[in-house]
Protein backbone atom coordinates (compact mmCIF):
# COMPACT_ATOMS: atom_id res chain seq x y z
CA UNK A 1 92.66 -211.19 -9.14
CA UNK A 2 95.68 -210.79 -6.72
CA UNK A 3 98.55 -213.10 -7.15
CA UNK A 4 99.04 -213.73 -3.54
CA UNK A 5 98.16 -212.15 -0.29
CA UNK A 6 101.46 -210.93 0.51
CA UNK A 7 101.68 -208.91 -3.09
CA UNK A 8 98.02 -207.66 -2.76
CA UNK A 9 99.02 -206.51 0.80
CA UNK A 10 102.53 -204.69 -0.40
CA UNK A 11 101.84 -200.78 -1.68
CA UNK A 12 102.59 -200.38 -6.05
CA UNK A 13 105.68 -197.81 -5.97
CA UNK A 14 105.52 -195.83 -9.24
CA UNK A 15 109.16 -195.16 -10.38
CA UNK A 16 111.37 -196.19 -13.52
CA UNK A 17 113.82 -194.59 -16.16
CA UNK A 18 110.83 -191.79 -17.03
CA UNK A 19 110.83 -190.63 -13.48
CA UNK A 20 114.58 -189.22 -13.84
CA UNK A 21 113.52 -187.05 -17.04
CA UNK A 22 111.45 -184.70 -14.93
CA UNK A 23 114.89 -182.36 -14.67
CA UNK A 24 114.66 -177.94 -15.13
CA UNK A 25 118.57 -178.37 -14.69
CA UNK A 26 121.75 -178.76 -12.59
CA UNK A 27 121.04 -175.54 -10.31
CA UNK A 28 117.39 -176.19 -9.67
CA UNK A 29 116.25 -177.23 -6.38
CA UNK A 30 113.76 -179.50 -7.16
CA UNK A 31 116.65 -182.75 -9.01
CA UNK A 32 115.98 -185.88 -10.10
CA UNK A 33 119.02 -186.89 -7.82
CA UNK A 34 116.62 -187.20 -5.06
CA UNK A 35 115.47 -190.47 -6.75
CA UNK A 36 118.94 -192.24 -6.35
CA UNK A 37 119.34 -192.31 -2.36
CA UNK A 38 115.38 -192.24 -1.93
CA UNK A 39 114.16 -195.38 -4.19
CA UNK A 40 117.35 -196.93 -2.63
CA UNK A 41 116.02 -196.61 0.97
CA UNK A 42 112.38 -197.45 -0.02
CA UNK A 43 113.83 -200.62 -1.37
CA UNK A 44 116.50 -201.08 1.63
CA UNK A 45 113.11 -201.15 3.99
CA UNK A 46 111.56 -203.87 1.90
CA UNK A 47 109.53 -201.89 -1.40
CA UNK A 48 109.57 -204.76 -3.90
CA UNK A 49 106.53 -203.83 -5.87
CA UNK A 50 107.52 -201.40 -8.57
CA UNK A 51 106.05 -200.00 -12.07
CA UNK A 52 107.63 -197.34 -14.38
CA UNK A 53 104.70 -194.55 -15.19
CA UNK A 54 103.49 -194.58 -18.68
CA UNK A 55 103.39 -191.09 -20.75
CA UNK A 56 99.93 -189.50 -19.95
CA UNK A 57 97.92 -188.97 -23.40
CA UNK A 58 96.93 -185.74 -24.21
CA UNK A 59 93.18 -187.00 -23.97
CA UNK A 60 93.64 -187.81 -20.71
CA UNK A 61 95.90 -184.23 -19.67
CA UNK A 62 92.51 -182.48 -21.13
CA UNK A 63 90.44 -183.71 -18.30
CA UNK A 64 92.37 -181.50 -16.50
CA UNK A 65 94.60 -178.63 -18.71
CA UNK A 66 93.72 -176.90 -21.25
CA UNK A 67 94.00 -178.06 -24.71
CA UNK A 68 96.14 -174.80 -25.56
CA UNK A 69 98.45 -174.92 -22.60
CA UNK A 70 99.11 -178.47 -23.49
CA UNK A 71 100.43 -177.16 -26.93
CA UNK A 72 102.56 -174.91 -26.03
CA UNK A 73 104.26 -176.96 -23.56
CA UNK A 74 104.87 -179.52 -26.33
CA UNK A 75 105.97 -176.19 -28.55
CA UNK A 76 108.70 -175.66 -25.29
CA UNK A 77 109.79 -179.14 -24.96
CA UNK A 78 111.06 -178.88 -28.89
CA UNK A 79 112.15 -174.84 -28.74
CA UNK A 80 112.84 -174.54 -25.26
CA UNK A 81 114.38 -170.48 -25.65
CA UNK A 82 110.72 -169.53 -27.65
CA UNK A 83 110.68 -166.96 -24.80
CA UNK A 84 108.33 -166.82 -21.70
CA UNK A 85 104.95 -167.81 -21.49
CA UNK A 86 102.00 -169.43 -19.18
CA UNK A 87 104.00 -169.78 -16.61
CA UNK A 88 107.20 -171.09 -18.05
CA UNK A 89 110.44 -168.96 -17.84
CA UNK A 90 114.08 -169.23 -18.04
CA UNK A 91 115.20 -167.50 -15.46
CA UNK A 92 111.79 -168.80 -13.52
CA UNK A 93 110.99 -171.42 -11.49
CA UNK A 94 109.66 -173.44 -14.54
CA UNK A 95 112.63 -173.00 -17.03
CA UNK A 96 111.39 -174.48 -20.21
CA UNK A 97 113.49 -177.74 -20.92
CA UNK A 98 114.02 -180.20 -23.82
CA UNK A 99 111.82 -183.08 -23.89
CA UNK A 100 109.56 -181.52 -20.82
CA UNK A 101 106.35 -182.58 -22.14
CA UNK A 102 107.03 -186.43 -22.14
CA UNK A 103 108.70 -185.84 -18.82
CA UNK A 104 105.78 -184.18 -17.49
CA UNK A 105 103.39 -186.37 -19.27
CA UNK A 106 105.12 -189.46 -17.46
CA UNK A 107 104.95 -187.95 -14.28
CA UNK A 108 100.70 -187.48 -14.66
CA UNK A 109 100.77 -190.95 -16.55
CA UNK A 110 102.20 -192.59 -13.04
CA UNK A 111 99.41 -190.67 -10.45
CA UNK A 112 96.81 -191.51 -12.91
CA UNK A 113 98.39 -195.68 -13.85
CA UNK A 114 98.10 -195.70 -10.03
CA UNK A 115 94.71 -194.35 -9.53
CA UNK A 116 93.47 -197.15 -12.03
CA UNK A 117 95.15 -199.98 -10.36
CA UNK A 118 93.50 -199.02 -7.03
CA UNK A 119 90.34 -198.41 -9.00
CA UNK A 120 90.45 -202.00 -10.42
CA UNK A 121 91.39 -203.46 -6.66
CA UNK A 122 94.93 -204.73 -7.77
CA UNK A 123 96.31 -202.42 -5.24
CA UNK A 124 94.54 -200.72 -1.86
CA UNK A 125 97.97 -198.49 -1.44
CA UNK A 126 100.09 -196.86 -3.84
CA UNK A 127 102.72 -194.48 -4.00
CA UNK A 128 104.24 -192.32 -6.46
CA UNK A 129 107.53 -190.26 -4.94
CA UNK A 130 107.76 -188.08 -7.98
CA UNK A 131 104.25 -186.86 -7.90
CA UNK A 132 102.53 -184.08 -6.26
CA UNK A 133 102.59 -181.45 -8.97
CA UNK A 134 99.96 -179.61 -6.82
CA UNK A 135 100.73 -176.26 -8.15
CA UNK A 136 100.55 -176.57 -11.93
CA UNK A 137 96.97 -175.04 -12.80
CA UNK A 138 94.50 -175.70 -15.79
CA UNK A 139 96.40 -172.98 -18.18
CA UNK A 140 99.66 -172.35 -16.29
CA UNK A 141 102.91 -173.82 -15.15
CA UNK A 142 103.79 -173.04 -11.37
CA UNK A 143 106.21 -173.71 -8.84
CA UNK A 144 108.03 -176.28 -10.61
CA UNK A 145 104.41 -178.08 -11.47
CA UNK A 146 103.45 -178.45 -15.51
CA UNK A 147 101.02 -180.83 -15.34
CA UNK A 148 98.86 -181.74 -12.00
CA UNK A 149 98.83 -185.35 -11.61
CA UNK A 150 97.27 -185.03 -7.80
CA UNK A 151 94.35 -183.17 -9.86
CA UNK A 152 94.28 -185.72 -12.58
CA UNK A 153 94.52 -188.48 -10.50
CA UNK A 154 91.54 -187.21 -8.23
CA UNK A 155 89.40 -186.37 -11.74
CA UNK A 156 89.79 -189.97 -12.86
CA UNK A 157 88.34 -191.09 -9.14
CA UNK A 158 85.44 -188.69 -9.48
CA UNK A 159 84.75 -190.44 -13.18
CA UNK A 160 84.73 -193.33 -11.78
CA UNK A 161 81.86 -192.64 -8.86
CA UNK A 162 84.06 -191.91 -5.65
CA UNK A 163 84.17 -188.98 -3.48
CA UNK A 164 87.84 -187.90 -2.82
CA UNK A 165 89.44 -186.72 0.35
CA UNK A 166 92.16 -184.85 -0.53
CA UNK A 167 95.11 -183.84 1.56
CA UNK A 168 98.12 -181.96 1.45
CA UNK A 169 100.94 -182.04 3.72
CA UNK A 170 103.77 -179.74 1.34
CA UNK A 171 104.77 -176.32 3.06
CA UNK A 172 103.30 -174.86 0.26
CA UNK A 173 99.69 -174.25 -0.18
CA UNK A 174 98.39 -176.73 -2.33
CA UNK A 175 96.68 -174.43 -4.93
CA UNK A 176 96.31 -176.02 -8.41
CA UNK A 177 94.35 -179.07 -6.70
CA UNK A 178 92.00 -176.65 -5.23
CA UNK A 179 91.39 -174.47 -7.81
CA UNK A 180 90.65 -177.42 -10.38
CA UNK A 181 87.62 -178.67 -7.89
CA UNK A 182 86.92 -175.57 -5.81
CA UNK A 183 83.47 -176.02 -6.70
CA UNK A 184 82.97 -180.01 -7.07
CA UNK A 185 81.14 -180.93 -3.89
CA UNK A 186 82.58 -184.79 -4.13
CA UNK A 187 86.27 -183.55 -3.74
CA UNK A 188 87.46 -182.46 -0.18
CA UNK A 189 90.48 -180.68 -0.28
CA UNK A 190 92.71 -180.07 2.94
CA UNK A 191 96.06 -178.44 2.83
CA UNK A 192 98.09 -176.99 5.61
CA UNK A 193 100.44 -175.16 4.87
CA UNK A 194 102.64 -172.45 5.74
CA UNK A 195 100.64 -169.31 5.72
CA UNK A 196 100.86 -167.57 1.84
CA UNK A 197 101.67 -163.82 4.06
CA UNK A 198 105.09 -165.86 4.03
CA UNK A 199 105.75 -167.97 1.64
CA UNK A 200 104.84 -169.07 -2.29
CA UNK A 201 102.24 -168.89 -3.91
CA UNK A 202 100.90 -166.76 -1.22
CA UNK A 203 97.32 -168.22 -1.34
CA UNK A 204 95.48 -170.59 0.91
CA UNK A 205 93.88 -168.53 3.21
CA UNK A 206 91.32 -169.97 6.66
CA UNK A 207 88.32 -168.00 5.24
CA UNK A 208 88.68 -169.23 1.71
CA UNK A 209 86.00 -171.33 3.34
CA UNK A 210 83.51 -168.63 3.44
CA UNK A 211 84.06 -167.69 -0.03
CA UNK A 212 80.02 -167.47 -1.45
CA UNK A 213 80.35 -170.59 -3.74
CA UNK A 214 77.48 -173.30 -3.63
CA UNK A 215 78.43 -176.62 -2.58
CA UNK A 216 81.96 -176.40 -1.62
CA UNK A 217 84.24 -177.91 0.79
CA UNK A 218 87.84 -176.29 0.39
CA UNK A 219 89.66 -176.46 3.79
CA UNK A 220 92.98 -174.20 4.65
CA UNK A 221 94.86 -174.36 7.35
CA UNK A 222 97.59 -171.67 7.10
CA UNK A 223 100.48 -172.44 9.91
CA UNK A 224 102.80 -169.41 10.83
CA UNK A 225 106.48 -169.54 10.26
CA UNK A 226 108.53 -171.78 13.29
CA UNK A 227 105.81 -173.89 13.12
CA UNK A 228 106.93 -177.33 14.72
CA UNK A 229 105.50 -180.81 15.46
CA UNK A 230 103.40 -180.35 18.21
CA UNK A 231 101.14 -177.68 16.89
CA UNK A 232 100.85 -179.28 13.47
CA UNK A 233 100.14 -182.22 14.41
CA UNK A 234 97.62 -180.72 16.63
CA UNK A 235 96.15 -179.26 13.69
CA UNK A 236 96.49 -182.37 11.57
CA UNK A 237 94.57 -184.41 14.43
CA UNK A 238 92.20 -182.00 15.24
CA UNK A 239 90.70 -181.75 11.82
CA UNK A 240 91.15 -184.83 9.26
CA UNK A 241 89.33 -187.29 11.61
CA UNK A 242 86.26 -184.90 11.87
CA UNK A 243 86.01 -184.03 7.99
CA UNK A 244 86.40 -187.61 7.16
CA UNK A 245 83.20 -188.55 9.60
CA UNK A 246 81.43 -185.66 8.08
CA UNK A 247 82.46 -186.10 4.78
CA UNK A 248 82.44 -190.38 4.11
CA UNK A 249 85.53 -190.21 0.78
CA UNK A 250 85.38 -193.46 -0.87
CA UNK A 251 88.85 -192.91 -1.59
CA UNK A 252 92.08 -190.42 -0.05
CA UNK A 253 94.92 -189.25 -1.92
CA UNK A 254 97.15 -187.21 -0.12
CA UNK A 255 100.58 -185.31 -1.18
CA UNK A 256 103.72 -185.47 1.68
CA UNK A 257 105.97 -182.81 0.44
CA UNK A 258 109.16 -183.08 2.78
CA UNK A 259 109.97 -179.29 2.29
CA UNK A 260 107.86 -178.95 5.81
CA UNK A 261 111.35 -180.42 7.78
CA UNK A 262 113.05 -177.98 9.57
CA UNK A 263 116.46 -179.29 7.76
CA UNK A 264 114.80 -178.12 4.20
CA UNK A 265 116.31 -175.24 2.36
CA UNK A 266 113.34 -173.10 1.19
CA UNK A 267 110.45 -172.76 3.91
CA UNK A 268 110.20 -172.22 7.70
CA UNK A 269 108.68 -174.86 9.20
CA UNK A 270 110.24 -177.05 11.55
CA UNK A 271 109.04 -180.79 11.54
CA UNK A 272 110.34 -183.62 11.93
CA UNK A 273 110.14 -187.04 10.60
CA UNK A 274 108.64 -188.52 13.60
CA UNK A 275 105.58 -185.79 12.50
CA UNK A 276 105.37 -186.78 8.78
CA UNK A 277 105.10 -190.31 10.39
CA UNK A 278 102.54 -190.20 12.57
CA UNK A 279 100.91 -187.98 9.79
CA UNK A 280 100.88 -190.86 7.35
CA UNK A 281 99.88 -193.15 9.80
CA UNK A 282 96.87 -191.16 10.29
CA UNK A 283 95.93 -190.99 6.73
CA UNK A 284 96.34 -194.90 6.97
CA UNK A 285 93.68 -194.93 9.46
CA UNK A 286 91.22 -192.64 7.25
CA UNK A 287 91.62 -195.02 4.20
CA UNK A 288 90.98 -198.37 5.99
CA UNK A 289 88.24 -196.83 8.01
CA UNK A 290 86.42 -195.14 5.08
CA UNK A 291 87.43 -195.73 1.92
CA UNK A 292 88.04 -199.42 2.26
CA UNK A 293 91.62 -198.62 1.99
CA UNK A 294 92.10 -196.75 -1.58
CA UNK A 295 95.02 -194.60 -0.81
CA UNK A 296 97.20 -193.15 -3.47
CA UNK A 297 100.20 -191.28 -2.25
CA UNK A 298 102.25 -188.64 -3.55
CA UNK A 299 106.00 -187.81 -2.73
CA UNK A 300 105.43 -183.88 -3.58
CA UNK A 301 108.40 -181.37 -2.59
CA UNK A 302 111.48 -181.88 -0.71
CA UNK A 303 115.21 -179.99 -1.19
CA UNK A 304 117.37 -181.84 1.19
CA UNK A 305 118.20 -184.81 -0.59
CA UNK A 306 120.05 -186.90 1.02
CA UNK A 307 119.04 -186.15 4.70
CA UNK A 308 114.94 -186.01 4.73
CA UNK A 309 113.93 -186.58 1.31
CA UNK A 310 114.43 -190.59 1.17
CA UNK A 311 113.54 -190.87 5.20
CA UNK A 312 109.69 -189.02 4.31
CA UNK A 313 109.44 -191.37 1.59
CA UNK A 314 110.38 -195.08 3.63
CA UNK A 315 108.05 -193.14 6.29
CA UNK A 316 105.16 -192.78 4.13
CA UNK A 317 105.64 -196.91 2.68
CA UNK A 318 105.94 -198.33 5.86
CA UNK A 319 102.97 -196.54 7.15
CA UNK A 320 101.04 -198.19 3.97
CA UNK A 321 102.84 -201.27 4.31
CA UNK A 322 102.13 -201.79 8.14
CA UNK A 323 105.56 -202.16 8.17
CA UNK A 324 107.32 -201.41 11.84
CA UNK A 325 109.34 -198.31 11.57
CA UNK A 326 112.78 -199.47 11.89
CA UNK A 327 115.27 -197.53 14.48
CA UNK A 328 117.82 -196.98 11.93
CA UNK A 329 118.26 -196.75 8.30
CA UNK A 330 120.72 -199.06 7.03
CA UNK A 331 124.22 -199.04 7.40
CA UNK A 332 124.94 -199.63 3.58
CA UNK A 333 122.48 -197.10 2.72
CA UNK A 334 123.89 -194.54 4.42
CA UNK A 335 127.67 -195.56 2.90
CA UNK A 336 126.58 -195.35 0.14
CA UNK A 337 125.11 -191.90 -0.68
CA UNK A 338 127.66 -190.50 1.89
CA UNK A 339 129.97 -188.93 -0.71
CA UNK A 340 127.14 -188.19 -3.31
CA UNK A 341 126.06 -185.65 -0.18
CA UNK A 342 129.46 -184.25 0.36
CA UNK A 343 129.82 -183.78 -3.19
CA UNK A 344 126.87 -181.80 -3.41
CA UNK A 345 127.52 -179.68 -0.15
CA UNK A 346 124.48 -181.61 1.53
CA UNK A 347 124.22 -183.05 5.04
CA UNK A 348 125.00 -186.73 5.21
CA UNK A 349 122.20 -189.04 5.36
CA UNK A 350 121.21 -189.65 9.01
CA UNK A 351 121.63 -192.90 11.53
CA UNK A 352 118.05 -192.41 12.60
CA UNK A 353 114.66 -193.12 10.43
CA UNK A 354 112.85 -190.85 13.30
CA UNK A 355 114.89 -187.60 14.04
CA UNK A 356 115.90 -187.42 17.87
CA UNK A 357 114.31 -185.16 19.94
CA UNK A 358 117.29 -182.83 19.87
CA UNK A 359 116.15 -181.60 16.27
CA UNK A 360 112.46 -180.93 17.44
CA UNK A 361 112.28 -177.03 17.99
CA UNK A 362 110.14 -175.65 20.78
CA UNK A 363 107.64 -173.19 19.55
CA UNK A 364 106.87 -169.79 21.06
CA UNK A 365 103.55 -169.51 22.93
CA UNK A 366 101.92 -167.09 20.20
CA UNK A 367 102.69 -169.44 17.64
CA UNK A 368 101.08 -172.25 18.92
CA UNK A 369 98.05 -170.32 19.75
CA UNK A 370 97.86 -169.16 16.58
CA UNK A 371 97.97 -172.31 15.01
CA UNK A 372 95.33 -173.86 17.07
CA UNK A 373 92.56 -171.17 16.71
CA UNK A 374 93.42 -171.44 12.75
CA UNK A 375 92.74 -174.98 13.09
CA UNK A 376 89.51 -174.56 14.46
CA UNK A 377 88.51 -171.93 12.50
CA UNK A 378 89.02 -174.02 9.44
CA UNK A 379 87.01 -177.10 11.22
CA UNK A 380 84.09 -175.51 12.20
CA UNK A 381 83.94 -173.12 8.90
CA UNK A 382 84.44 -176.59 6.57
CA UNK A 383 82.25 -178.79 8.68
CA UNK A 384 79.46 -176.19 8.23
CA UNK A 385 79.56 -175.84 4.38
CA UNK A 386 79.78 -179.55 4.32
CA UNK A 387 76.40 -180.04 6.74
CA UNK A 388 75.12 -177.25 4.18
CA UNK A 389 75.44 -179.59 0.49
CA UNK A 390 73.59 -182.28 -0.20
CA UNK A 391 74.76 -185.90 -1.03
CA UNK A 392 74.77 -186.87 -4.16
């Protein structure tokens, strides 16, 4: 039962003291600082509702990982220098930490406290910054993942009778999602990406559609490098809509990973936040118009902290929220995490929530074209092996 109309309404934020635990160390690029200056702005744009995630039990990682890989990440998190293994690595981009297990396990335990609240109707939206651990596979760490709450959180949907639309917005192919129901025909998986030819993990392919598995709906759009926002969103517009009229989810979750802006550090895209916007406005559309608005949210990757990081994340509230995007972020806000930024040689956070046109790149001709054709490719590839498995 809701409390009151206006709390019902207002999207669950999953953060507390747990969140900041999820740390490899000072020098890597994916830091818990991004939760100071970004939970300040969600809150700064009105984000009242709030619940610290609970530690995932290992009963419930199992639905997912592997009851050995589960072990020896709780052998790490006690002897972190026990050398390298399924994945993990020092000098890697999963460096083995103290304490990483109930770190991880927190982060999985948020997607997955989420997923239940919008299972039990308490929330339609909710939103969970510091998940998106898309990469993390059944038996292997990966790209800064250990455990896969996106996949978890998707499992406990299917459990529970739903058919999941899943979508991924991170420059990076979202790969552990998709291999963990590649061949579950009541789990839809879109990512677009930039293409794997340049960039990590180097999957995610257009004819992974055409891959001779029965009853499977796995759709990759792979975006070349100087990709901007008119082409993706192109792509974005050109094929959610249709898949979610072929396809009918009962629920969407969907993973924003910021590291698409052209201001990020460690991809080649170029978008901008007025992109990611109208991106999570879309997927606000899809929820309400299919899946009677069950939408859980995932924050994903992002490396500039202090200048797109917090913006993506007030961007992907308000669009749950049906909150107006405001013009500017807040004075205060911005005072406040100025000197954190200069301190850590980052760009200070911005005057506008939307970036001005100046930042939006033009993209060459081939580029585009390229795009668009692997857009379509994708559409008409996925909306044929959807036609081609039954309902159930």
């Amino acid at each position: 039962m809701h409390d009151s109309h206006a709390s019902a309404e207002q999207p669950l934020v999953v953060y507390g003291p747990p969140s900041l635990q999820y740390d490899f160390g000072a020098q890597h690029p994916l830091t818990p600082r991004r939760f100071g200056a970004g939970i300040d702005l969600l809150r700064a744009v009105g984000a009242v509702r709030f619940a610290s995630p609970p530690e995932a039990t290992v009963d419930q990682l199992r639905r997912v990982h592997d009851p050995s890989y589960i072990s020896t990440v709780q052998l790490l998190s006690e002897y972190p220098d026990a050398g390298s293994m399924v994945g993990f690595s020092s000098m890697g981009d999963d460096p083995p930490f103290y304490g990483m297990h109930a770190a991880a396990a927190a982060v999985a335990g948020g997607s997955l406290a989420a997923m239940e609240q919008i299972l039990a109707g308490q929330v339609l939206h909710a939103f969970h910054p510091g998940g998106g651990l898309h990469h993390a596979m059944p038996g292997r760490a990966s790209g800064f993942c250990i455990y896969n709450d996106v996949a978890l959180a998707v499992a406990r949907a299917r459990d529970a009778g739903h058919r999941v639309l899943y979508v991924d917005l991170d420059v990076h192919h979202g790969d552990g999602v998709e291999a963990v129901f590649w061949d579950d025909p009541q789990v839809l998986t879109v990512s677009l990406h930039e293409t794997g030819r340049a960039l990590f993990p180097g999957t995610g392919f257009v004819d992974d559609c055409r891959e001779p598995v029965v009853h499977r709906a796995v759709v990759n759009v792979p975006l070349e490098p100087g990709t901007s926002d008119a082409s993706w969103l192109a792509a974005l517009e050109m094929l959610v809509p249709a898949l979610a009229r072929e396809f009918r989810p009962t629920l969407l979750v969907s993973q924003h990973g910021s590291d698409t802006h052209v201001l990020d550090p460690l991809a080649d895209l170029r978008l901008t936040t007025s992109a990611m916007s109208r991106a999570a406005l879309l997927l606000d559309g899809v929820a309400h118009e299919y899946a009677e608005g069950r939408w859980l949210a995932t924050g994903g990757g992002g490396y500039d902290v202090y200048r797109v990081v917090p913006r993506v994340w007030a961007l992907v509230w308000l669009a749950q929220a049906h909150v107006e995007i405001p013009l500017e972020t807040p004075a205060q806000w911005r005072a406040r995490w100025a000197a954190d930024a200069r301190r850590f040689d980052q760009g200070p956070p911005p005057r506008e929530m939307l970036d001005p046109a100046a930042l939006r790149s033009s993209e060459p001709g081939h580029v585009v074209e390229r795009n668009l054709e692997t857009a379509e490719t994708a559409l008409q590839c996925s909306l044929q092996a959807l036609r081609e498995t039954p309902a159930g």
